[in-house]
C-alpha atoms as a PDB file:
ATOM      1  CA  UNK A   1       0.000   0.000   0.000  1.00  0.00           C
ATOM      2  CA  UNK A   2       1.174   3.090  -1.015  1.00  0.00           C
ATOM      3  CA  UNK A   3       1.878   5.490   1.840  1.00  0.00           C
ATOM      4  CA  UNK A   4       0.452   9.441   1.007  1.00  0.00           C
ATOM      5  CA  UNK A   5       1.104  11.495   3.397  1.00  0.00           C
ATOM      6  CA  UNK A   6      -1.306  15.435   3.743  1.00  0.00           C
ATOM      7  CA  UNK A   7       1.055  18.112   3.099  1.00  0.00           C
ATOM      8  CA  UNK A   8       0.225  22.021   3.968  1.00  0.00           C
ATOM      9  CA  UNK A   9      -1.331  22.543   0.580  1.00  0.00           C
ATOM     10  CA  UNK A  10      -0.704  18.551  -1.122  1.00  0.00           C
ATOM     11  CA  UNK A  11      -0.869  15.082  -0.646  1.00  0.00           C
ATOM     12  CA  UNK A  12       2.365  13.787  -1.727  1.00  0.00           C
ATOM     13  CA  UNK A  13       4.392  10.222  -1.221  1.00  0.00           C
ATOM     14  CA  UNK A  14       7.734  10.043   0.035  1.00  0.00           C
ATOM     15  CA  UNK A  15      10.319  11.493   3.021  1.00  0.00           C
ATOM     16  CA  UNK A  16       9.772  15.365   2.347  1.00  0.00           C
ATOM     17  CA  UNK A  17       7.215  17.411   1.289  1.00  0.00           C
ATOM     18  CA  UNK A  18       9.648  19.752  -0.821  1.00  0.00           C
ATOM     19  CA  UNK A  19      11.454  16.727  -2.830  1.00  0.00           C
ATOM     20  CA  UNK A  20       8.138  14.213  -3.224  1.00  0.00           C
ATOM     21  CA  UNK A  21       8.400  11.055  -5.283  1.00  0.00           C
ATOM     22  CA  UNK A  22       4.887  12.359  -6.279  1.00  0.00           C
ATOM     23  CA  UNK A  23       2.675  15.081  -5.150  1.00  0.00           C
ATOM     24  CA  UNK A  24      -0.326  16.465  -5.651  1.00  0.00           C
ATOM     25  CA  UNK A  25      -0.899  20.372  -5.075  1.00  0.00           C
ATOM     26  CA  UNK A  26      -4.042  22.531  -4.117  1.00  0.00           C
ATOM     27  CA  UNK A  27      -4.670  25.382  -2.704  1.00  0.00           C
ATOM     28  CA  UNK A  28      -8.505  26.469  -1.090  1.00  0.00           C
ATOM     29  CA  UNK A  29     -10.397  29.339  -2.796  1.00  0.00           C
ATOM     30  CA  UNK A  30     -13.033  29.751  -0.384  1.00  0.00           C
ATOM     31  CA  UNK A  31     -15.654  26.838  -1.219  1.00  0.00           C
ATOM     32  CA  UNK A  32     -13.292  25.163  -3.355  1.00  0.00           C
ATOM     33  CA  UNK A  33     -10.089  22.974  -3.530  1.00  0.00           C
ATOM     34  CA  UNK A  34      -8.189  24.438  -6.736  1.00  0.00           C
ATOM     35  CA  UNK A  35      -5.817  21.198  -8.003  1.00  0.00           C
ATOM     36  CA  UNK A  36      -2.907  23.168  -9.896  1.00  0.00           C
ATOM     37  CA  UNK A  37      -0.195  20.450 -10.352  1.00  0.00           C
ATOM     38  CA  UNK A  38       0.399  16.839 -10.477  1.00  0.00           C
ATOM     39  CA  UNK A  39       3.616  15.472 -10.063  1.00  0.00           C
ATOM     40  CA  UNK A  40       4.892  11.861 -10.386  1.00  0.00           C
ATOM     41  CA  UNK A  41       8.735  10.563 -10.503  1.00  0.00           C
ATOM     42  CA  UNK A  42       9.844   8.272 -13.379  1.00  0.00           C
ATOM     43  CA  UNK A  43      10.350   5.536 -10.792  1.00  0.00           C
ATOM     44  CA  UNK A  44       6.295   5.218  -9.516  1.00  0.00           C
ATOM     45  CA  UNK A  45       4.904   5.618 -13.128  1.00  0.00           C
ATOM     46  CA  UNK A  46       2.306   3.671 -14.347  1.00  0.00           C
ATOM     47  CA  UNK A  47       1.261   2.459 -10.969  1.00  0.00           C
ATOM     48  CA  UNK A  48      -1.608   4.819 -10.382  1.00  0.00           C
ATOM     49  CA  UNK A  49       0.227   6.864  -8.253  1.00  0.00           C
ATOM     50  CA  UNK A  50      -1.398  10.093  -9.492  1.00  0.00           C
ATOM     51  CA  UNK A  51      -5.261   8.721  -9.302  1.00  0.00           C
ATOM     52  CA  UNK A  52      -4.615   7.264  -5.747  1.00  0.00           C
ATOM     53  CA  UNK A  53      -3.179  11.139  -4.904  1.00  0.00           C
ATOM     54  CA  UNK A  54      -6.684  12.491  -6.874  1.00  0.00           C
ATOM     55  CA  UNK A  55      -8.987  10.105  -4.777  1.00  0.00           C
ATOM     56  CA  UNK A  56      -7.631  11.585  -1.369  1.00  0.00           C
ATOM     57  CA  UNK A  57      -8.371  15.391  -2.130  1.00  0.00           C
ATOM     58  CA  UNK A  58     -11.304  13.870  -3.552  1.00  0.00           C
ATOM     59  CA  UNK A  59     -11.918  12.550   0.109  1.00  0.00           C
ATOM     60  CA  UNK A  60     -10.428  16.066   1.503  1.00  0.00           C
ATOM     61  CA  UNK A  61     -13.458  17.850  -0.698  1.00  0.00           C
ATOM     62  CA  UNK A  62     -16.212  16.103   0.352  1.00  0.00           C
ATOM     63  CA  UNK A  63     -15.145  15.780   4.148  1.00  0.00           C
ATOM     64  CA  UNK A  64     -15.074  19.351   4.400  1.00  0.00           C
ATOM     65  CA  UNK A  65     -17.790  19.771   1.922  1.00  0.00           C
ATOM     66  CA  UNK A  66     -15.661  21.806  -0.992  1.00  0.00           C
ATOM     67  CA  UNK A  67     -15.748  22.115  -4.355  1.00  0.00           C
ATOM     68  CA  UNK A  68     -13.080  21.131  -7.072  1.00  0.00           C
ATOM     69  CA  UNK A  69     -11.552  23.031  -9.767  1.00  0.00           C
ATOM     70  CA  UNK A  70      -9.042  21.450 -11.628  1.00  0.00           C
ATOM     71  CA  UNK A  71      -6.567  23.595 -12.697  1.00  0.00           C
ATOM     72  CA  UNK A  72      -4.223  20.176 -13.686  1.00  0.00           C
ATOM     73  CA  UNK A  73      -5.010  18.899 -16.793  1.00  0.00           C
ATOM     74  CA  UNK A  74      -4.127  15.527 -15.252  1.00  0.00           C
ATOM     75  CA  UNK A  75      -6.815  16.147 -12.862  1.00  0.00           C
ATOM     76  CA  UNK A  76      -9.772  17.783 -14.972  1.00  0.00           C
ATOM     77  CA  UNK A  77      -9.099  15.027 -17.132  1.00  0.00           C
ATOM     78  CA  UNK A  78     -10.149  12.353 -14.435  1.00  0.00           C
ATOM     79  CA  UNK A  79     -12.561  14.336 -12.842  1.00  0.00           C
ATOM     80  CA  UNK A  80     -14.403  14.724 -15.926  1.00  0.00           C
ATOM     81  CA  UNK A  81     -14.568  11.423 -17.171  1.00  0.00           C
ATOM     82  CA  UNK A  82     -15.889   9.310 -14.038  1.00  0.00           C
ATOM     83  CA  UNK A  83     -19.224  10.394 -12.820  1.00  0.00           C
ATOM     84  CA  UNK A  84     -18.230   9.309  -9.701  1.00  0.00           C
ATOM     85  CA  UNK A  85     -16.527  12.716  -8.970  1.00  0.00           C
ATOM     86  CA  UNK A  86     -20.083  15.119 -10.209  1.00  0.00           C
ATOM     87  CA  UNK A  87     -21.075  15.475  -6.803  1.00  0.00           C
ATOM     88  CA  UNK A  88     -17.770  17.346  -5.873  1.00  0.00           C
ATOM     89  CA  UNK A  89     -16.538  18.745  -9.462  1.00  0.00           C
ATOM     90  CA  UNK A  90     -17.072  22.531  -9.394  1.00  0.00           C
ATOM     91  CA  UNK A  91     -20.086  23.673 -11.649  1.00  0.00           C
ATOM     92  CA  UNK A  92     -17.934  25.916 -13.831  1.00  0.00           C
ATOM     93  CA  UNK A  93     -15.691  23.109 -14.898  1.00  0.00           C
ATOM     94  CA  UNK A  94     -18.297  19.665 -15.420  1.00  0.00           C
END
């Protein structure tokens, strides 16, 4: 199992926050979790690092009953092709 640890403003695997293996940035914009970047090192590609990272601010939003906006294109990508993710994809962006 893949450890992700919650960073400040990302959820991000490995040792330090500042030199992830992968990460996952955000920042909140009042009612929303804005997703701006998706990072994911050579050596953890192709093992769904990056949708495991997307499912826990996926978690983070509807916990604390946010929005996304997916600035990412990794992200909007996802978020817009699952219908699993309508009930916390921001209006603007479905």
């Amino acid at each position: 199992m893949l450890d992700i640890k919650k960073g400040v403003k990302s959820f991000y695997v490995g040792d330090n926050e500042e030199k992830p293996l992968a990460k996952m940035e955000f920042v909140y914009s009042g009612d929303a979790i804005t997703i701006d970047h998706t990072l994911v090192s050579d050596e953890l590609r192709g093992q769904n690092v990056a949708r495991q990272l997307l499912e826990k601010v996926v978690s983070l939003a509807r916990d604390t009953n946010k929005k996304i906006i997916p600035i990412c294109p990794y992200a909007k990508a996802e978020l817009n092709k699952n219908d699993k993710y309508l009930d916390v994809l921001m209006d603007e962006v479905k």
